[in-house]
Protein backbone atom coordinates (compact mmCIF):
# COMPACT_ATOMS: atom_id res chain seq x y z
CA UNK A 1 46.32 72.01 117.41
CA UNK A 2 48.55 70.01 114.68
CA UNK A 3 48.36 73.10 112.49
CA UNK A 4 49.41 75.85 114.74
CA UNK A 5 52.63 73.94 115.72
CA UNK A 6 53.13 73.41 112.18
CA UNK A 7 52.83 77.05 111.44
CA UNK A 8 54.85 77.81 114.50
CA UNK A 9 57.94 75.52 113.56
CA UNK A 10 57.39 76.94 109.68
CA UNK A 11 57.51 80.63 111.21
CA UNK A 12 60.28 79.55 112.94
CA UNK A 13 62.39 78.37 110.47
CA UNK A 14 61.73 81.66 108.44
CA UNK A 15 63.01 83.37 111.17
CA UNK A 16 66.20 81.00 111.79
CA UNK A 17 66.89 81.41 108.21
CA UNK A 18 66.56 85.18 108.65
CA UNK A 19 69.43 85.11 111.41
CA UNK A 20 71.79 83.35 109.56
CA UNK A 21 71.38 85.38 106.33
CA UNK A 22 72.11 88.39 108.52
CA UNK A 23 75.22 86.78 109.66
CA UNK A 24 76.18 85.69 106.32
CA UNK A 25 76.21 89.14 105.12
CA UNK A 26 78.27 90.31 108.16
CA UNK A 27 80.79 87.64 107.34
CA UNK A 28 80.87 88.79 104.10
CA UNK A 29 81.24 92.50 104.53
CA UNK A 30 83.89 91.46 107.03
CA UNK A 31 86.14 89.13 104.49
CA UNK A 32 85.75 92.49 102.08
CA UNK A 33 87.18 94.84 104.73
CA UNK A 34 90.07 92.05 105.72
CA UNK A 35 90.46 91.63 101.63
CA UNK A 36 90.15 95.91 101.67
CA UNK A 37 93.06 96.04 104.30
CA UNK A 38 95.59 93.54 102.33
CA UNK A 39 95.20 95.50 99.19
CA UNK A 40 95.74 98.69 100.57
CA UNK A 41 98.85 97.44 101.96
CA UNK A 42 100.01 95.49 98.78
CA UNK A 43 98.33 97.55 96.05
CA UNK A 44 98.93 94.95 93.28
CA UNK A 45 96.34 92.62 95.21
CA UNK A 46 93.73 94.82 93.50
CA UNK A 47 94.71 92.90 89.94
CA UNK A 48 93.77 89.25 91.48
CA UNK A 49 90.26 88.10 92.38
CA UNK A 50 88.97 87.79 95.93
CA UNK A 51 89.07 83.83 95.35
CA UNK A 52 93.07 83.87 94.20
CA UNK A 53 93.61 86.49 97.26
CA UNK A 54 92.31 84.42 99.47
CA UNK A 55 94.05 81.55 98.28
CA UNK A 56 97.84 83.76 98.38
CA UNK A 57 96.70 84.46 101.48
CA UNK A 58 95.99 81.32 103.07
CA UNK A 59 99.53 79.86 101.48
CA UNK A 60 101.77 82.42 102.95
CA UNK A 61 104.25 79.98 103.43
CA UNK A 62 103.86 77.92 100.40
CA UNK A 63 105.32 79.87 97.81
CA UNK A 64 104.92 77.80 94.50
CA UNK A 65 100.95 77.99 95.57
CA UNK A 66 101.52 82.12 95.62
CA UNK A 67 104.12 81.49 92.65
CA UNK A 68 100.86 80.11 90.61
CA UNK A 69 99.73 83.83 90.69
CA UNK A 70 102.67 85.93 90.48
CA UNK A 71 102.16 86.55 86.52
CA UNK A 72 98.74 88.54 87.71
CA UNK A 73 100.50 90.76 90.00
CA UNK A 74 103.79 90.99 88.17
CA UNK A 75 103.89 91.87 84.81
CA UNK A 76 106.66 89.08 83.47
CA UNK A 77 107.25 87.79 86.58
CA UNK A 78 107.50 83.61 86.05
CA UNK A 79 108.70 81.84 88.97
CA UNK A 80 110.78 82.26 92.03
CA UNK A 81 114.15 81.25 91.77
CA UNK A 82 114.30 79.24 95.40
CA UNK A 83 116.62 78.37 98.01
CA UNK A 84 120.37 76.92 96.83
CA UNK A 85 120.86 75.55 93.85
CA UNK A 86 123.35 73.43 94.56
CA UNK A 87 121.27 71.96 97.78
CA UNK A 88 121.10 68.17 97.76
CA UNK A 89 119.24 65.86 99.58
CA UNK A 90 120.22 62.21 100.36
CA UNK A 91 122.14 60.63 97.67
CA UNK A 92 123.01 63.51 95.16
CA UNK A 93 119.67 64.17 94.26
CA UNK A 94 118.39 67.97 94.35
CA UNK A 95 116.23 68.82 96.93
CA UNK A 96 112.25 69.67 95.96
CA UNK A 97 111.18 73.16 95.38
CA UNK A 98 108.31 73.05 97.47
CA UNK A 99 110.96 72.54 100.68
CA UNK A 100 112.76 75.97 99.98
CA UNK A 101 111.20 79.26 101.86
CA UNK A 102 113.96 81.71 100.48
CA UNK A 103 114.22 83.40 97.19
CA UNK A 104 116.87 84.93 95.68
CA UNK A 105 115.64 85.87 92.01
CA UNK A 106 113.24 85.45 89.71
CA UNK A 107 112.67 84.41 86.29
CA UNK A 108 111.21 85.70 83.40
CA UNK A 109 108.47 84.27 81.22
CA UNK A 110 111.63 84.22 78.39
CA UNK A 111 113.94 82.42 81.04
CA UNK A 112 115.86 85.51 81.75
CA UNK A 113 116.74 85.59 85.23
CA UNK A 114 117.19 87.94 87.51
CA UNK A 115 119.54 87.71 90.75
CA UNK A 116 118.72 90.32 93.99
CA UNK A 117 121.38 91.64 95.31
CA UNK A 118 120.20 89.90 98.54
CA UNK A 119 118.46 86.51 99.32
CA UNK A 120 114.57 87.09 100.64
CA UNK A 121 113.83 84.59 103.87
CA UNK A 122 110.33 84.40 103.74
CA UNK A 123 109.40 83.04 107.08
CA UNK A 124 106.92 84.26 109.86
CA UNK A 125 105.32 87.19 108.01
CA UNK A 126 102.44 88.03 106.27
CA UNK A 127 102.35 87.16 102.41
CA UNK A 128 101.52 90.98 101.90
CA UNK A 129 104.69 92.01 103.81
CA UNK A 130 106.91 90.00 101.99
CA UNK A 131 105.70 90.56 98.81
CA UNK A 132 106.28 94.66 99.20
CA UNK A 133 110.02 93.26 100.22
CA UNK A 134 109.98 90.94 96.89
CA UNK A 135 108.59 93.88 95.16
CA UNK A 136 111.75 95.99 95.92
CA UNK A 137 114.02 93.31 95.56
CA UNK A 138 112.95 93.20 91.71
CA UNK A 139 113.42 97.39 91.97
CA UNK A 140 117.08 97.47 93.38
CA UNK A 141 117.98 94.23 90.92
CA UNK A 142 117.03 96.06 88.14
CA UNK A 143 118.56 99.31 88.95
CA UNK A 144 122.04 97.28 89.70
CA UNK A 145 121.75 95.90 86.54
CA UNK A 146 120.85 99.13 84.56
CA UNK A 147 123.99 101.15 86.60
CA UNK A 148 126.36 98.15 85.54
CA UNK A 149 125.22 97.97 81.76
CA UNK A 150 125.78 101.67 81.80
CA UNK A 151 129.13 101.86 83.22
CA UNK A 152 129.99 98.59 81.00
CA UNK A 153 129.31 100.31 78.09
CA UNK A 154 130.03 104.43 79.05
CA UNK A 155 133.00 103.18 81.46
CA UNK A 156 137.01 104.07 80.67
CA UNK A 157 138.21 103.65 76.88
CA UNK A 158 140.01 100.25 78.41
CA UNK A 159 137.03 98.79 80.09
CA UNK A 160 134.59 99.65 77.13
CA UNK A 161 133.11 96.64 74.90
CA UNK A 162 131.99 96.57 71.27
CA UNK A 163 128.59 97.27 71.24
CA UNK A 164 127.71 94.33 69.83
CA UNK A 165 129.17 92.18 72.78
CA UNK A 166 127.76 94.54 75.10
CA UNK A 167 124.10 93.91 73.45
CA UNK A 168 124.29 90.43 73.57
C-alpha cells in the first residue's frame, strides 16, 4: 500500500511540474509579445537586450536608471541634461539629479551639449512614448543648429564671420 501512494505522490509531482512548465512558457511567450509591442513602437529598443528593456521599462520615471542605457540606443548620446541648473535646495547647495523628471538637452560623450528648443516633462507616460518625443527633440535641435550655422556663415556680408571663428 506504502508503494502505490509513493508512486501516486511521485506521478503527481511529475504532473504538477508539468503545469507549471506550461505556464512558464506562456509567461514567457507573453513578456516576448509585451517586449514585441514596445519595440515596435520605439524601434531603437531592438539594439538593447530583453534584460536592459525590461529594466528601462520598469524605471520609466527614473531617468538616470534609463540614462545608464541611452549610449545603446543613441549613438553619442551621454547623459540627460536635467531639470534647472540653477535649482538649489536648502542652503545653496544644488539639488540631486536623481530629483529632476525634465530634460532639456543632452550631452555628448565629448561634453558637447546640446539644448532643445523646448524642455521635455517626462511625467505620467510610458518610457517608450517619451523617448520617441526625446528622439525628436535631438532631430529639431540639430536641425536649429545646422539652419543657424548656415545662415551664420552664408548670412549678409555684415553678419558673416571668418571662417575660422565660425569653425571654432
Amino acid at each position: 500500500m506504502q508503494r502505490s501512494v509513493r508512486k501516486n505522490s511521485s506521478a503527481q509531482k511529475i504532473v504538477d511540474f508539468q503545469k507549471w512548465i506550461s505556464v512558464m512558457e506562456r509567461i514567457q511567450k507573453n513578456l516576448e509579445t509585451y517586449l514585441e509591442e514596445k519595440r515596435a513602437y520605439f524601434p531603437r529598443f531592438y539594439f538593447i537586450s530583453n534584460e536592459e528593456l525590461l529594466q528601462i521599462l520598469a524605471n520609466a520615471a527614473r531617468l538616470l536608471v534609463i540614462e545608464k542605457h541611452l549610449n545603446k540606443c543613441f549613438e553619442n548620446v551621454n547623459v540627460f541634461l536635467l531639470g534647472d541648473e540653477d535649482a538649489v535646495e536648502g542652503e545653496g547647495q544644488p539639488a540631486p539629479r536623481d530629483t529632476f523628471t525634465d530634460i532639456f538637452g543632452v550631452e555628448s560623450n565629448e561634453g558637447e551639449r546640446l539644448e532643445f528648443t523646448k524642455i521635455m516633462k517626462v511625467r505620467q507616460q510610458g518610457v517608450e512614448v517619451w523617448l520617441k518625443s526625446f528622439e525628436d527633440q535631438i532631430l529639431s535641435a540639430v536641425s536649429r543648429n545646422i539652419r543657424d550655422a548656415h545662415s551664420t556663415y552664408y548670412g549678409d556680408e555684415k553678419d558673416q564671420q571668418d571662417r575660422t571663428d565660425w569653425v571654432m
